[in-house]
Protein backbone atom coordinates (compact mmCIF):
# COMPACT_ATOMS: atom_id res chain seq x y z
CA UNK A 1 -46.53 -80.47 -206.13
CA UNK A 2 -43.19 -79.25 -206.87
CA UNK A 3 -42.23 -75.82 -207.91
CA UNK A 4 -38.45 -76.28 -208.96
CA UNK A 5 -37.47 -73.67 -206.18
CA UNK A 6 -36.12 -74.79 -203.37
CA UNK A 7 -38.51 -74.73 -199.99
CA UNK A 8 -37.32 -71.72 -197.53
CA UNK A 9 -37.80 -71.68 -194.15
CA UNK A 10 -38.80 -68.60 -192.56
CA UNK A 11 -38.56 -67.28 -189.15
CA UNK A 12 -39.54 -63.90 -187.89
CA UNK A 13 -42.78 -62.26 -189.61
CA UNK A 14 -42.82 -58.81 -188.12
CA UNK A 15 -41.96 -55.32 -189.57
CA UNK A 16 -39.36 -56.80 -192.30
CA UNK A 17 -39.95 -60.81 -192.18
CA UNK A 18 -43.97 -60.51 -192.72
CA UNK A 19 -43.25 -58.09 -195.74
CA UNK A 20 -40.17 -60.47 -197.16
CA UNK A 21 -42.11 -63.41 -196.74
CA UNK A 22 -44.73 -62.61 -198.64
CA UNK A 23 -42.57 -61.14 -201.25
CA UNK A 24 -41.12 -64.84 -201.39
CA UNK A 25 -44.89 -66.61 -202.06
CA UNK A 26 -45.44 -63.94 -204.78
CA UNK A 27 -42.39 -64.83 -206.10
CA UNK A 28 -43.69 -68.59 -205.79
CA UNK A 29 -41.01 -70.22 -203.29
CA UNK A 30 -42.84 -72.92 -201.20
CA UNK A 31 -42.33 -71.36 -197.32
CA UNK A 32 -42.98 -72.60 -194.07
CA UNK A 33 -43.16 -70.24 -191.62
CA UNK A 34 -42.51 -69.60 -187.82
CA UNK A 35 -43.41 -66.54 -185.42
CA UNK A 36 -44.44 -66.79 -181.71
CA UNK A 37 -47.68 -64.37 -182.67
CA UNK A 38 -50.33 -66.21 -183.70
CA UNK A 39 -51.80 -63.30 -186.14
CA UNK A 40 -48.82 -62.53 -187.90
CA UNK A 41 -48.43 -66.71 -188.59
CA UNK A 42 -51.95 -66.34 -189.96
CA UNK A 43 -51.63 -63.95 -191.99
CA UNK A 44 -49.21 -65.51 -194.19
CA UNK A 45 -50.41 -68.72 -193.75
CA UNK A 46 -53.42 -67.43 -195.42
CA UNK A 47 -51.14 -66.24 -198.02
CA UNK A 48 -49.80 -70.22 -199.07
CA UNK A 49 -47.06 -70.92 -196.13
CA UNK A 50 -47.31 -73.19 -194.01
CA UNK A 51 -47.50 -72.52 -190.31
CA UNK A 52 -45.32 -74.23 -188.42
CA UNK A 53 -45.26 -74.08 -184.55
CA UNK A 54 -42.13 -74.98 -181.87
């Protein structure tokens, strides 16, 4: 299912990349994201991202 935005990459979901990562899903970019804590990937994984893991 395509969006016409481009997919962004994301890494770092803490005090600024949590809060500009989900402004990017609101704003309906397709994101996969990446953080070492497991809650913080959750969280916007629940939000549409997908999680992605090293």
């Amino acid at each position: 299912m395509s969006t016409g935005k481009p997919r962004i990459g994301f890494i770092g979901l803490g005090e600024m990349g949590g809060p500009m990562a989900r402004n990017l899903l609101l704003a309906g970019y397709p994101l996969i994201a990446l953080d070492l804590d497991a809650e913080r990937l959750a969280a916007v994984a629940s939000a549409g991202a997908v999680a992605s893991r090293i």
